[in-house]
N, C-alpha and C. Protein backbone atom coordinates (compact mmCIF):
# COMPACT_ATOMS: atom_id res chain seq x y z
N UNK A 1 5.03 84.68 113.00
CA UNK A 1 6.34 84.08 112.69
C UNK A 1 7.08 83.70 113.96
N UNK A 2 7.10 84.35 115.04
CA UNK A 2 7.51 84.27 116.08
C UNK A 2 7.16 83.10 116.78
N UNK A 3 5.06 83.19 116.83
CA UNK A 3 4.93 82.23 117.46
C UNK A 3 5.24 80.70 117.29
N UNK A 4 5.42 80.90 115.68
CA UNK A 4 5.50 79.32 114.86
C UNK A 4 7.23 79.14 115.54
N UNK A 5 7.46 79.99 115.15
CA UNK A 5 9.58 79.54 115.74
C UNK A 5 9.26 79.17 116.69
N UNK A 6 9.08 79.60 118.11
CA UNK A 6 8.99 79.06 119.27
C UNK A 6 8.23 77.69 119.94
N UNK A 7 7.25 77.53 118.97
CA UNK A 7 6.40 76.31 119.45
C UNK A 7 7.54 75.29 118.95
N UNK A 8 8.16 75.27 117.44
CA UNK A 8 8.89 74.49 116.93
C UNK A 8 10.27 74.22 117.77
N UNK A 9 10.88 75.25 118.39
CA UNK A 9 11.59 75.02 119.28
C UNK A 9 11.39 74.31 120.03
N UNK A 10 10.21 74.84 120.72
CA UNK A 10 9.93 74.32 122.09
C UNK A 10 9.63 72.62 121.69
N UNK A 11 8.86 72.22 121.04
CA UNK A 11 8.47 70.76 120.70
C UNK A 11 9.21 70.18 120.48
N UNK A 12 10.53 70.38 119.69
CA UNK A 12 11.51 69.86 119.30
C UNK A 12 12.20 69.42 120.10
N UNK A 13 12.58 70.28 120.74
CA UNK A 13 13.25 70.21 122.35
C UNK A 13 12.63 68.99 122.99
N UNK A 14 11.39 69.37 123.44
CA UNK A 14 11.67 68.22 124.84
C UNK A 14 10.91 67.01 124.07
N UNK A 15 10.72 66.67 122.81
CA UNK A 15 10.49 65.59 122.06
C UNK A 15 11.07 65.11 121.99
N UNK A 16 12.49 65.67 121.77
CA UNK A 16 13.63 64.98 121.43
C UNK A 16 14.36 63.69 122.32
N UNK A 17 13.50 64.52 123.66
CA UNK A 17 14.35 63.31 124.86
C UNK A 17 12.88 62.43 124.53
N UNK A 18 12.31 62.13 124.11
CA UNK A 18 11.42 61.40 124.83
C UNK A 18 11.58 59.88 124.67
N UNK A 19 12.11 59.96 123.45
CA UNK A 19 12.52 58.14 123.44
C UNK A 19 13.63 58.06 122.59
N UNK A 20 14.40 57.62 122.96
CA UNK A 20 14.98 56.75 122.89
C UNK A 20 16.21 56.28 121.19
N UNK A 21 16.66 57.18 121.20
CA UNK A 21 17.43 57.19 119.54
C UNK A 21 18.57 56.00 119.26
N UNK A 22 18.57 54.66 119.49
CA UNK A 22 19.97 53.97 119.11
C UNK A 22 20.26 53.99 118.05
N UNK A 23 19.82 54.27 117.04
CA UNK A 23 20.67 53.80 115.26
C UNK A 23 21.23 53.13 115.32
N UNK A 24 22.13 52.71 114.51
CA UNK A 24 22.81 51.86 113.91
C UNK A 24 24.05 52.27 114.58
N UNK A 25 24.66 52.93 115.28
CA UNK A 25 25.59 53.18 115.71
C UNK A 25 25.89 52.47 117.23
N UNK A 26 27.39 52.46 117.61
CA UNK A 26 27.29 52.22 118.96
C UNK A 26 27.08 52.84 119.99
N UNK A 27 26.36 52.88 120.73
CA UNK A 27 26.09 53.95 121.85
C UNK A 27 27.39 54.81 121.89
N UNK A 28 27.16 56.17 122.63
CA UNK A 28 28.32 57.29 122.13
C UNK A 28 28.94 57.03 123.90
N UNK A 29 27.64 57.08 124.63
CA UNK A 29 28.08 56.82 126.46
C UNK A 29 26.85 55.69 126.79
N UNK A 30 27.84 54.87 127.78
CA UNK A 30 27.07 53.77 128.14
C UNK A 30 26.94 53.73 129.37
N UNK A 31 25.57 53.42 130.21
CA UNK A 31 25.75 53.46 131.69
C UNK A 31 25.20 51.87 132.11
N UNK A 32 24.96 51.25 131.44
CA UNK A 32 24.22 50.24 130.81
C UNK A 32 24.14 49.59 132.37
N UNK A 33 22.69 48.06 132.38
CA UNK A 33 22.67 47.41 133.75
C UNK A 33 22.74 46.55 133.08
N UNK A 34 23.53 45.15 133.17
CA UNK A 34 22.72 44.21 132.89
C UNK A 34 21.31 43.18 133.03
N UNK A 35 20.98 42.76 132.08
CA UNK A 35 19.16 42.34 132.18
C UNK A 35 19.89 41.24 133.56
N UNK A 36 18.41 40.48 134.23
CA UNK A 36 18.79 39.79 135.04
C UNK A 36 17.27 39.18 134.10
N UNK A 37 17.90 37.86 134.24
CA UNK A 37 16.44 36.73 133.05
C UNK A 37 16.89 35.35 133.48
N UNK A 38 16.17 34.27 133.67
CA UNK A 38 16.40 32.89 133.35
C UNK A 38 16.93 32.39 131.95
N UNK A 39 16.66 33.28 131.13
CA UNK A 39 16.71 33.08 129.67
C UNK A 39 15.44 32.02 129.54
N UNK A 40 14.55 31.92 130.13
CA UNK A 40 13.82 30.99 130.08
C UNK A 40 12.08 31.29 129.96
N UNK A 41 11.11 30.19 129.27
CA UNK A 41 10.07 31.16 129.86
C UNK A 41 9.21 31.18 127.90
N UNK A 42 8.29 31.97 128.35
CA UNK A 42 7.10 32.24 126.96
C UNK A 42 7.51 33.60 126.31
N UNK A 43 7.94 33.33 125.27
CA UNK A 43 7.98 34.93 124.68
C UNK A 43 6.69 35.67 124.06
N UNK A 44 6.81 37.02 124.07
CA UNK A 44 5.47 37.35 123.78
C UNK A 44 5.63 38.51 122.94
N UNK A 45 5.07 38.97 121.56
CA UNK A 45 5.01 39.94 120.73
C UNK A 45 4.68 41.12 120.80
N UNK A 46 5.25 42.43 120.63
CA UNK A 46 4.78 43.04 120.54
C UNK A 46 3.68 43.66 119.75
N UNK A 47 2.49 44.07 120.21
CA UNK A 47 1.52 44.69 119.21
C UNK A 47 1.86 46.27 118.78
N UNK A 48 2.19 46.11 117.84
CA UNK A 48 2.59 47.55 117.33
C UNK A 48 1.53 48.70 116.98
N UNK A 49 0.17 47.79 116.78
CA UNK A 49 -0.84 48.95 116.34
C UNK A 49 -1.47 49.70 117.32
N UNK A 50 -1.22 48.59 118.41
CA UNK A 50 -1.95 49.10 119.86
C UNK A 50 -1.01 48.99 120.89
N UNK A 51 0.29 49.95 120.82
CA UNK A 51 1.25 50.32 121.53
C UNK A 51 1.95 51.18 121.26
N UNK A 52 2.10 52.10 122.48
CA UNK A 52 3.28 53.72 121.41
C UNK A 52 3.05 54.13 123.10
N UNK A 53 4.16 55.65 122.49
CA UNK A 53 4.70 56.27 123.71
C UNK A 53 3.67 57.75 123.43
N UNK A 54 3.82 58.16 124.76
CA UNK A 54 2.92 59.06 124.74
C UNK A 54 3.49 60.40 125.62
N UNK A 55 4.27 61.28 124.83
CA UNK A 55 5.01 62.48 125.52
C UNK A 55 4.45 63.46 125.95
N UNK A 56 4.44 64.74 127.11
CA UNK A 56 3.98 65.67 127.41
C UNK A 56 5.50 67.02 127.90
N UNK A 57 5.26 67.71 127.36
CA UNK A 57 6.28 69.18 127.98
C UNK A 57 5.88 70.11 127.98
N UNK A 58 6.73 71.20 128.51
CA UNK A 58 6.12 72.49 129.20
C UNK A 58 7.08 73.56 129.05
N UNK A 59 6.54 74.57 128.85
CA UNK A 59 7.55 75.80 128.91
C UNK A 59 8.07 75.98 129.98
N UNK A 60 9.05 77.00 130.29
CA UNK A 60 9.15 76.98 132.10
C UNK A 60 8.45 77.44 132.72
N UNK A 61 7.03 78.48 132.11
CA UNK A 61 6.16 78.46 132.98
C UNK A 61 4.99 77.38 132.13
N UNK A 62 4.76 76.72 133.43
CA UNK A 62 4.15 75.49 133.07
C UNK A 62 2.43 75.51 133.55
N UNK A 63 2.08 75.36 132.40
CA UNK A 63 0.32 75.61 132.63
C UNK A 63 -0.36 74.62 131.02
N UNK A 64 -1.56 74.18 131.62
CA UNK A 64 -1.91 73.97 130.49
C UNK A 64 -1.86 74.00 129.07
N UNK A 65 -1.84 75.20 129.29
CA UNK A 65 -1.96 75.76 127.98
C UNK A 65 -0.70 76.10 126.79
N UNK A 66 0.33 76.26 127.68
CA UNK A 66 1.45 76.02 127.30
C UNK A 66 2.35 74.63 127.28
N UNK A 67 1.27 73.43 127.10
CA UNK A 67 1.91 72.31 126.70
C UNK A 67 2.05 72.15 125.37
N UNK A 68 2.61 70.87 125.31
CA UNK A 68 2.25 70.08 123.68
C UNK A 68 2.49 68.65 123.65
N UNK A 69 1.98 68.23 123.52
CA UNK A 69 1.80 66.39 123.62
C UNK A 69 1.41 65.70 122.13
N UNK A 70 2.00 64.63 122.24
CA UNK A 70 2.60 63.54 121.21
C UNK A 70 2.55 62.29 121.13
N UNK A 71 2.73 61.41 120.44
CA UNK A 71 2.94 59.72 120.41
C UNK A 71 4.40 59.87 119.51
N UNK A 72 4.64 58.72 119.89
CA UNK A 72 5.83 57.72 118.96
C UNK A 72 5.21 56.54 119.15
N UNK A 73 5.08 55.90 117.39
CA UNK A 73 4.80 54.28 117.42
C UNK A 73 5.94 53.52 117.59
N UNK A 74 5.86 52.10 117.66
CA UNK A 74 7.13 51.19 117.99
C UNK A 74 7.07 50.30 116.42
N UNK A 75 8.33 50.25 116.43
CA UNK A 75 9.18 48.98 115.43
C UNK A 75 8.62 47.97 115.46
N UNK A 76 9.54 47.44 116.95
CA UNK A 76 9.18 46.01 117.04
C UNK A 76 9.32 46.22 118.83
N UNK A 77 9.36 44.47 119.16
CA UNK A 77 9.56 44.59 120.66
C UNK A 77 9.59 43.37 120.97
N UNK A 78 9.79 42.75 122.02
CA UNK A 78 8.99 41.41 122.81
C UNK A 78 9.28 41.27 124.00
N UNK A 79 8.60 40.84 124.46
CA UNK A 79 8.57 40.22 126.19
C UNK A 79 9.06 38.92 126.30
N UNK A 80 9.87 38.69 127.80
CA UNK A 80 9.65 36.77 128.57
C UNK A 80 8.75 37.06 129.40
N UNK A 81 8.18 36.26 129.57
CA UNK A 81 7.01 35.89 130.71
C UNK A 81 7.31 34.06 131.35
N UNK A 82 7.85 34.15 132.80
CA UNK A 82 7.72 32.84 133.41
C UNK A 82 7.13 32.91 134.49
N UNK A 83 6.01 31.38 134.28
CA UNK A 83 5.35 31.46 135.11
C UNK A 83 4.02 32.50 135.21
N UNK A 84 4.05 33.26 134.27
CA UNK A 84 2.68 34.25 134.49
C UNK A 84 3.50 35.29 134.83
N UNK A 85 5.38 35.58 134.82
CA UNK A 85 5.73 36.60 135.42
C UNK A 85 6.63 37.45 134.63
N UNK A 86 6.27 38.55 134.34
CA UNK A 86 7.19 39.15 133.27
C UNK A 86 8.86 39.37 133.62
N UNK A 87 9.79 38.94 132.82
CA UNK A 87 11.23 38.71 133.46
C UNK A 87 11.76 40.20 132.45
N UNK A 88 11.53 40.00 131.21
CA UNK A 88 12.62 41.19 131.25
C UNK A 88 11.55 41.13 129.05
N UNK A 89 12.23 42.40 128.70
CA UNK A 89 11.50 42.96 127.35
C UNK A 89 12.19 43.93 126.59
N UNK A 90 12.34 44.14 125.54
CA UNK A 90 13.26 45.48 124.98
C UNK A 90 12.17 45.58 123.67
N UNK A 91 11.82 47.49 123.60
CA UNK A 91 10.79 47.72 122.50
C UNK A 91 11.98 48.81 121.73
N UNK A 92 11.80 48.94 120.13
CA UNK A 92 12.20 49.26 119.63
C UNK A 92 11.23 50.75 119.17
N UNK A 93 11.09 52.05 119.18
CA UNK A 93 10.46 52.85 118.63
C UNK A 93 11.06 53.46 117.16
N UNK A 94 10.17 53.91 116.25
CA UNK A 94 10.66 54.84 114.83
C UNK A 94 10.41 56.01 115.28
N UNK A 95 11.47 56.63 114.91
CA UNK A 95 11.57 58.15 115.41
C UNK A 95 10.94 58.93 114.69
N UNK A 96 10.75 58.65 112.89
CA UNK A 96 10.19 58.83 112.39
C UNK A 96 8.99 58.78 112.36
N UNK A 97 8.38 58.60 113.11
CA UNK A 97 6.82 58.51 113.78
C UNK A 97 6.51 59.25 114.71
N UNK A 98 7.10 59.99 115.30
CA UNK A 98 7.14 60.70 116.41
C UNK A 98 6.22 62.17 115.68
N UNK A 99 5.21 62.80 116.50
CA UNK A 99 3.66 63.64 115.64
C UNK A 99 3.49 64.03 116.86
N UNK A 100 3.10 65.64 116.89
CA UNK A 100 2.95 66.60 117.45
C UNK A 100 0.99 66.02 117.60
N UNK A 101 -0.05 65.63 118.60
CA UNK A 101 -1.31 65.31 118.51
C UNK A 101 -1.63 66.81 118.73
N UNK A 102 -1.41 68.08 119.43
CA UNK A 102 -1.78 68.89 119.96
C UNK A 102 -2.07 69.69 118.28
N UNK A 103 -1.06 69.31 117.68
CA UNK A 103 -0.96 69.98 116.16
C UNK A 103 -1.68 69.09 115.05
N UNK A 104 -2.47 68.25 115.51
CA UNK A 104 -3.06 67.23 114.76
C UNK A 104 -3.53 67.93 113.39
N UNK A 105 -4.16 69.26 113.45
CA UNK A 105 -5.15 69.88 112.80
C UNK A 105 -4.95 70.81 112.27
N UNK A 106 -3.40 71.27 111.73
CA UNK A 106 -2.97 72.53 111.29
C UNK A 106 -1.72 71.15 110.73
N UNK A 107 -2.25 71.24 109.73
CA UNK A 107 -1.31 70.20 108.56
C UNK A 107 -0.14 70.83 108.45
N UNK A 108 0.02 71.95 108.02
CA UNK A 108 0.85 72.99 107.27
C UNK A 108 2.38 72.72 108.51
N UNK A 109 1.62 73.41 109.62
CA UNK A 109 2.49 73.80 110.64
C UNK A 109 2.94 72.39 111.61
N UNK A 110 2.30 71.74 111.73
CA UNK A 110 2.44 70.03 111.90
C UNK A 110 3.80 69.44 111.01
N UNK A 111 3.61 69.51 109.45
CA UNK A 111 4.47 68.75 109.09
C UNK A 111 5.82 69.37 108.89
N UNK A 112 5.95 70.90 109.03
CA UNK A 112 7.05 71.96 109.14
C UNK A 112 7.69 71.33 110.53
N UNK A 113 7.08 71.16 111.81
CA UNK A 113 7.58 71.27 112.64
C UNK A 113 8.17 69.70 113.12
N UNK A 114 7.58 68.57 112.27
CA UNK A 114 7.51 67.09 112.53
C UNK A 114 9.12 66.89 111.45
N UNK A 115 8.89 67.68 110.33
CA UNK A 115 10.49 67.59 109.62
C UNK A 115 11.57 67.98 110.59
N UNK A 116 11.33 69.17 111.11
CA UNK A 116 12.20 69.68 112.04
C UNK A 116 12.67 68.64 113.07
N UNK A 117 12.07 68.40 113.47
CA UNK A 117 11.89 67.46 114.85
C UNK A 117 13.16 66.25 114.10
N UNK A 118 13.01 66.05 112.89
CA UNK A 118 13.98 64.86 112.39
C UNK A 118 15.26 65.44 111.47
N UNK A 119 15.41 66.79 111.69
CA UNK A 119 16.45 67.18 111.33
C UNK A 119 18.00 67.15 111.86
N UNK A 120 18.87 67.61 111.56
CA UNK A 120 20.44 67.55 112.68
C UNK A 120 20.22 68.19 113.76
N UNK A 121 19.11 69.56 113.74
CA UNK A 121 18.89 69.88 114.80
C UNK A 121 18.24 69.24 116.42
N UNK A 122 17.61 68.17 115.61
CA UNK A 122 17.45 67.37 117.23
C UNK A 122 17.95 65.76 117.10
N UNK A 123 16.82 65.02 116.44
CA UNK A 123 16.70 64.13 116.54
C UNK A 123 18.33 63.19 115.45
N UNK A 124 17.96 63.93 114.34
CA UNK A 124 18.84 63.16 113.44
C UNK A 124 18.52 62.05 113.21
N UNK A 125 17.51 61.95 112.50
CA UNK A 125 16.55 60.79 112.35
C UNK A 125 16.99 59.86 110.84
N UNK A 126 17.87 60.38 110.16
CA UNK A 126 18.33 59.95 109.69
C UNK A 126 19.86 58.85 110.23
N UNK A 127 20.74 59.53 111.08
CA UNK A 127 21.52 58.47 111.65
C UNK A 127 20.79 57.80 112.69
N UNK A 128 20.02 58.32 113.62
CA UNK A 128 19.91 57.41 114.47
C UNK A 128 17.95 57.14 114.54
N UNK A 129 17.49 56.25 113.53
CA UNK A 129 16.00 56.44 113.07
C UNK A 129 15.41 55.62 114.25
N UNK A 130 15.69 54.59 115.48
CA UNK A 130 14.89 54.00 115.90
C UNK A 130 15.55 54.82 117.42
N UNK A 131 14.54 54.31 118.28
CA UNK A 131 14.45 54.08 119.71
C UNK A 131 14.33 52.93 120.47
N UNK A 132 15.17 53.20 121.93
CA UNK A 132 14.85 51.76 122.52
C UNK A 132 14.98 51.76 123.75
N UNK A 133 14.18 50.86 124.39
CA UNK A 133 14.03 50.41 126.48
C UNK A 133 14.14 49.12 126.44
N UNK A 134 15.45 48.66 126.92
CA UNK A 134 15.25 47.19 127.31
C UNK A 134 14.99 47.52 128.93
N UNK A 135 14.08 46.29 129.25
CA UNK A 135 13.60 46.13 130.71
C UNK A 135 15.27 44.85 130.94
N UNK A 136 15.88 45.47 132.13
CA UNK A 136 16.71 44.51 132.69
C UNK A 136 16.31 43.81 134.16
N UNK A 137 15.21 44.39 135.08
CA UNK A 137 15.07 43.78 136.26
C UNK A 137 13.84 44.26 136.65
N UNK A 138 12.68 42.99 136.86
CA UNK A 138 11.51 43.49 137.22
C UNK A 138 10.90 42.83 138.87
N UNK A 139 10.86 44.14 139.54
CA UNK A 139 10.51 43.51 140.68
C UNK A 139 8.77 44.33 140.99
N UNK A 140 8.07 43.10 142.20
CA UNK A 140 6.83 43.67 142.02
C UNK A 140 7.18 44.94 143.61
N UNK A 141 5.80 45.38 143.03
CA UNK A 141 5.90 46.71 144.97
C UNK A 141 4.55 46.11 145.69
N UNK A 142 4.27 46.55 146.34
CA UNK A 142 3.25 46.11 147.68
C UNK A 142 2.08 47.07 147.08
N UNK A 143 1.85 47.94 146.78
CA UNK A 143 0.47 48.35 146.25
C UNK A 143 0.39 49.55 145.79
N UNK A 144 -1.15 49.77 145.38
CA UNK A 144 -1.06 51.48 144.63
C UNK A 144 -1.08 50.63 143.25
N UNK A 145 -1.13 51.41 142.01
CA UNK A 145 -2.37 51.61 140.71
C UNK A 145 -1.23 50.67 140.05
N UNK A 146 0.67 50.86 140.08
CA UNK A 146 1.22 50.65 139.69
C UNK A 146 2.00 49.58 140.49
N UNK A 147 1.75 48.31 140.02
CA UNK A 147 2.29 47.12 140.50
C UNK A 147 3.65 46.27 140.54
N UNK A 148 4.23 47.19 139.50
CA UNK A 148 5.88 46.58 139.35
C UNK A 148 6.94 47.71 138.97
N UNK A 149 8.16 47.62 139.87
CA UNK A 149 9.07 48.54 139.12
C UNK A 149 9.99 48.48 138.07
N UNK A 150 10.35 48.44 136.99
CA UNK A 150 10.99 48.45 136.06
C UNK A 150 12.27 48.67 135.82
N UNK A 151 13.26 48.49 135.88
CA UNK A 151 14.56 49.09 135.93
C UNK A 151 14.89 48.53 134.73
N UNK A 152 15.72 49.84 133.59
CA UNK A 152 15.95 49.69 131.95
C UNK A 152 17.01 50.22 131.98
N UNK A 153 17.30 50.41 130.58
CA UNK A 153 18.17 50.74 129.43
C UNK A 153 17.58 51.74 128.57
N UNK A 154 17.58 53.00 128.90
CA UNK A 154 17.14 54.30 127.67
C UNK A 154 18.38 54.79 127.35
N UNK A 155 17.96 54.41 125.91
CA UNK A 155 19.19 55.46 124.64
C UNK A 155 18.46 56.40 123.77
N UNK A 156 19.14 57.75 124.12
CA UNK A 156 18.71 58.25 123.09
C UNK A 156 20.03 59.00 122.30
N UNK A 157 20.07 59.24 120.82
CA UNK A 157 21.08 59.38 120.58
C UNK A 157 22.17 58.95 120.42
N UNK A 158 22.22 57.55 121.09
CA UNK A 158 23.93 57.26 120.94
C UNK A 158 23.89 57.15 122.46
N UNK A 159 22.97 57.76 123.23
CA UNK A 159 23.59 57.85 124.83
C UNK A 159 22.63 56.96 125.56
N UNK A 160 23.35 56.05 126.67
CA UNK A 160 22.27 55.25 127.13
C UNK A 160 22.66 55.15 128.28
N UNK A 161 21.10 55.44 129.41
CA UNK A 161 21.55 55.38 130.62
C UNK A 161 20.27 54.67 131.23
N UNK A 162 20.38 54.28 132.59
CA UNK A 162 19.77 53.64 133.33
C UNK A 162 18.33 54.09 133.93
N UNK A 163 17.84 53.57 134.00
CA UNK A 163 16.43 54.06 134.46
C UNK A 163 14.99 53.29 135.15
N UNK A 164 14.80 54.11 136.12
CA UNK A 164 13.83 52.83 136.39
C UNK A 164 11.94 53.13 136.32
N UNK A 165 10.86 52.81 135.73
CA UNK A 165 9.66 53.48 135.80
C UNK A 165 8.82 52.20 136.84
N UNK A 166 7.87 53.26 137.56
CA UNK A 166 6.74 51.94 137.96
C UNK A 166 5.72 52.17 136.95
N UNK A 167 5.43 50.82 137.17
CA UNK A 167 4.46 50.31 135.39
C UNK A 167 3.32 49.67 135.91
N UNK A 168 2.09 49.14 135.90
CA UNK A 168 1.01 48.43 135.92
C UNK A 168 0.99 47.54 134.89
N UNK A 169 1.40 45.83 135.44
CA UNK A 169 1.79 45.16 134.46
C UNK A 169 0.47 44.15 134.73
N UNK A 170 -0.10 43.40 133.36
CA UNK A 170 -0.96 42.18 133.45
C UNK A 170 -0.85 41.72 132.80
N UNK A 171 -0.33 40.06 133.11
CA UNK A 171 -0.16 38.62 132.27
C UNK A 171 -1.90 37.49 132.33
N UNK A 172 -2.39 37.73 131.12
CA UNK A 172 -3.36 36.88 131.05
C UNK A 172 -3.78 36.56 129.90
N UNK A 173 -4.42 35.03 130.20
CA UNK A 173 -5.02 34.56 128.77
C UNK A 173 -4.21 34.71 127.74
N UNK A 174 -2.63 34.87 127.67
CA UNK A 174 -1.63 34.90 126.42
C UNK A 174 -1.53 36.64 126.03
N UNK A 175 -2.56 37.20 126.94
CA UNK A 175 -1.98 38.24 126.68
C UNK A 175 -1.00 39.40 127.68
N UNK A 176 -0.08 40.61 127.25
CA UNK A 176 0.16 41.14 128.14
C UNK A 176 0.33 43.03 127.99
N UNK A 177 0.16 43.31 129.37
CA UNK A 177 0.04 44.92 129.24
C UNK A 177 1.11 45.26 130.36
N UNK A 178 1.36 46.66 129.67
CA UNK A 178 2.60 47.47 130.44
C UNK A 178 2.48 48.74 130.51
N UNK A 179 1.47 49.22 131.28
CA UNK A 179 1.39 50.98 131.24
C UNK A 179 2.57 51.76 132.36
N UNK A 180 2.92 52.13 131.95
CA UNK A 180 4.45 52.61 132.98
C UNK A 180 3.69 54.05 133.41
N UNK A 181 4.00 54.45 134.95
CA UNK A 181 3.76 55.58 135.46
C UNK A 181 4.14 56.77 134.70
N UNK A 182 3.38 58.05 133.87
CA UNK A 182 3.85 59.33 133.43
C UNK A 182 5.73 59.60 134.47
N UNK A 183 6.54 60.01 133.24
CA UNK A 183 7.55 60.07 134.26
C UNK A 183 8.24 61.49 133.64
N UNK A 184 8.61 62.19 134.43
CA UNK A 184 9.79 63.37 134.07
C UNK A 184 11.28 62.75 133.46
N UNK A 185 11.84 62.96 132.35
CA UNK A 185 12.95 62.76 131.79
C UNK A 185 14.14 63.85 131.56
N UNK A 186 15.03 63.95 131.70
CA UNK A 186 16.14 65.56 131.12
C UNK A 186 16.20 65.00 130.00
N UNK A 187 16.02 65.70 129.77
CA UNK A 187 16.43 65.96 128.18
C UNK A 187 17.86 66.23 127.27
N UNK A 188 18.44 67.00 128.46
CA UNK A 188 20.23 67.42 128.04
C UNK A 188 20.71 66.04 128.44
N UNK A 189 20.28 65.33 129.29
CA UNK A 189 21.13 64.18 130.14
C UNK A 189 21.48 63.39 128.88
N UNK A 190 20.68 63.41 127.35
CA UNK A 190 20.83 62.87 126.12
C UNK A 190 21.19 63.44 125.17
N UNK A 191 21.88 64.49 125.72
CA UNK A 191 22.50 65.37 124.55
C UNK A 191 21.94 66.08 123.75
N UNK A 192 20.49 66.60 124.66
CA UNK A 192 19.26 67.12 123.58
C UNK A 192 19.87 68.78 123.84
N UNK A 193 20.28 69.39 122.96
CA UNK A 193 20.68 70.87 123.35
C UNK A 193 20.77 71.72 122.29
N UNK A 194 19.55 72.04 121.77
CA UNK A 194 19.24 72.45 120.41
C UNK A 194 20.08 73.93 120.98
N UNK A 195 20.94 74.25 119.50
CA UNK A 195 21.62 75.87 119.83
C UNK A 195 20.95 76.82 119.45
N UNK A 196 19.77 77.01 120.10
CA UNK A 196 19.52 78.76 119.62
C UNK A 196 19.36 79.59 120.90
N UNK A 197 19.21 80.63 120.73
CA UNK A 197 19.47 81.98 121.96
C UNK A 197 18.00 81.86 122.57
N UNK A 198 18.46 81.46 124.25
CA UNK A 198 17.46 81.41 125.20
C UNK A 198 16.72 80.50 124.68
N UNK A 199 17.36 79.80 124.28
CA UNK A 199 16.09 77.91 124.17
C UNK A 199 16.30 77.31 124.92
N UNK A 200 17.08 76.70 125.28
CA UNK A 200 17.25 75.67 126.85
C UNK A 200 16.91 76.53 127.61
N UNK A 201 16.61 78.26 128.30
CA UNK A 201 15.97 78.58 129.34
C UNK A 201 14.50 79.28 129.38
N UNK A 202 13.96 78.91 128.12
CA UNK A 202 12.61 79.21 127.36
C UNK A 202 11.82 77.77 127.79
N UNK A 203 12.32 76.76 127.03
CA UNK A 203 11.88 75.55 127.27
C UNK A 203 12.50 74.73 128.83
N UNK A 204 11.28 73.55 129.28
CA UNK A 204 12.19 73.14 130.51
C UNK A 204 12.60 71.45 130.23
N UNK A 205 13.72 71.67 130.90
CA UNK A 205 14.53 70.34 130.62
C UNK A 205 13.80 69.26 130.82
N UNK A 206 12.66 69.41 131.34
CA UNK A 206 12.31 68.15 131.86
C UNK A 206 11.14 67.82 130.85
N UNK A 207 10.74 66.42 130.59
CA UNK A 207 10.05 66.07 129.76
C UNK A 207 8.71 64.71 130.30
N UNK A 208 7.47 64.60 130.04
CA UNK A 208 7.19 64.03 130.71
C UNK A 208 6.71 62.89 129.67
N UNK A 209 7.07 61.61 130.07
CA UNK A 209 6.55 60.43 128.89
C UNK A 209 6.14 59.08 129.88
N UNK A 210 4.76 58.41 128.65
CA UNK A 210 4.30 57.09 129.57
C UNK A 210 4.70 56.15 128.15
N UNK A 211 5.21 55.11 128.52
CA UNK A 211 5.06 54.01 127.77
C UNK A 211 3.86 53.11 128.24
N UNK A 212 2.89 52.93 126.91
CA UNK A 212 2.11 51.72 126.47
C UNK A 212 2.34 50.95 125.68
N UNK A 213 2.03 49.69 126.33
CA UNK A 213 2.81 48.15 125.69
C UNK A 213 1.36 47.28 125.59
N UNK A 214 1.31 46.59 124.13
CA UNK A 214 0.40 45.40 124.24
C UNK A 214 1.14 44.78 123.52
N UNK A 215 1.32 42.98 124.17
CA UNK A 215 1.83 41.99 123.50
C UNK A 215 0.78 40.72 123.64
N UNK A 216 1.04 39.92 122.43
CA UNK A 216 0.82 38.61 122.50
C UNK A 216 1.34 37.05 122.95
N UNK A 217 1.06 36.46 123.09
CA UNK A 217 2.36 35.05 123.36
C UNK A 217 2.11 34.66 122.35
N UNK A 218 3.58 34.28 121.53
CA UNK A 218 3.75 33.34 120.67
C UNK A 218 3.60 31.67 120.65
N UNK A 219 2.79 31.20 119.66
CA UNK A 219 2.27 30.24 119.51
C UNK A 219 3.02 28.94 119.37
C-alpha cells in the first residue's frame, strides 16, 4: 500500500510539469517572448501518430531504478519553413494521454495512477486538458548532435514561461524533424505542488523531458 502511494505520488509529481497545460483558460502568469517569423514561407503538419513527448524523473536519490518514464501524444501542431529554414511552430499536447510506459504492464496500478495524474490533484485535466510550446526564435549553433536552439513558450497550467531547448532539426523532401535535447524542467516553477507530507522533498523538482516532432508540408 505504501509502495503504490508513493510511486503515484512520485509520478504524478514530476509528470505534471512535463508539458505543458493551457486549457481554455487565460494563462494565470505570463512571461511570454514574442515569435519572431516573416509570417511567410511553407507550412507544415504535424504528424500526430509519429510525434509525442517523452518524460523521465527521479526520486531525490536518483538511480535507475528509481525512475519512471512516460509519453504524452499531441493534438495538433504546425511548422513555417522558409527557404528550407524552420522560422517558428506551436504543438498542442492532450494531457489526457499522458501514460506511465514504465507501468505499461500492471493495468490495475497504471490506470489508478494515470486517473490520478488527471485529477485536481495535479494536472486538472479536466480544466486545463491540452498542452503547449510555441517555438518563437530559431537560431542555428556551430556544431555537436544538436543543430539549432529553440527559444519558446511553455504553459503549464495556466502558467507560461520562457524557455529555450537545443533540438536537431531536418527540412527535407517536404518533410520535417525536431528532436529537442533531453532537458531538466521545475516543476513548482508551474505550480506543480501536490500537498501531501514530505512529497516535494521525497520527489525532485526537477523533471527531465525530450520533445519529438514529425511534420509534413502542406500541399
Amino acid at each position: 500500500m505504501i509502495k503504490t502511494i508513493t510511486n503515484s505520488v512520485f509520478l504524478g509529481l514530476f509528470s505534471a510539469m512535463v508539458l505543458v497545460s493551457c486549457g481554455k483558460d487565460k494563462p494565470l502568469t505570463s512571461e511570454v517572448t514574442e515569435v519572431s517569423t516573416t509570417n511567410e514561407g511553407a507550412t507544415y503538419e504535424l504528424d500526430t501518430l509519429n510525434s509525442r513527448i517523452e518524460w523521465k524523473g527521479y526520486k531525490v536519490v536518483k538511480t535507475e531504478q528509481s525512475s519512471h518514464f512516460g509519453t504524452i501524444k499531441f493534438e495538433s501542431g504546425d511548422l513555417t519553413v522558409k527557404d528550407g529554414v524552420l522560422e517558428s511552430g506551436k504543438f498542442v499536447a492532450d494531457m489526457n494521454s499522458l501514460t506511465s510506459v514504465d507501468l505499461k504492464d500492471d493495468a490495475e496500478q497504471l490506470g489508478k495512477l494515470n486517473g490520478h495524474l488527471k485529477s485536481g490533484d495535479f494536472f486538472e485535466a479536466d480544466k486545463f486538458p491540452t498542452a503547449s510550446f510555441e517555438i518563437t526564435k530559431v537560431s542555428p549553433t556551430e556544431s555537436g548532435d544538436y543543430n539549432t536552439l529553440l527559444d519558446g513558450n511553455l504553459t503549464i497550467k495556466g502558467i507560461t514561461k520562457p524557455i529555450q531547448f537545443q533540438a536537431n532539426v531536418s527540412i527535407k523532401d517536404g518533410e520535417a524533424s525536431i528532436a529537442t535535447e533531453p532537458k531538466d524542467i521545475m516543476r513548482e516553477d508551474f505550480g506543480v505542488k501536490f500537498q501531501m507530507p514530505l512529497a516535494n522533498g521525497v520527489v525532485k523538482d526537477e523533471v527531465n523531458l525530450q520533445i519529438l516532432i514529425k511534420a509534413m508540408e502542406k500541399k
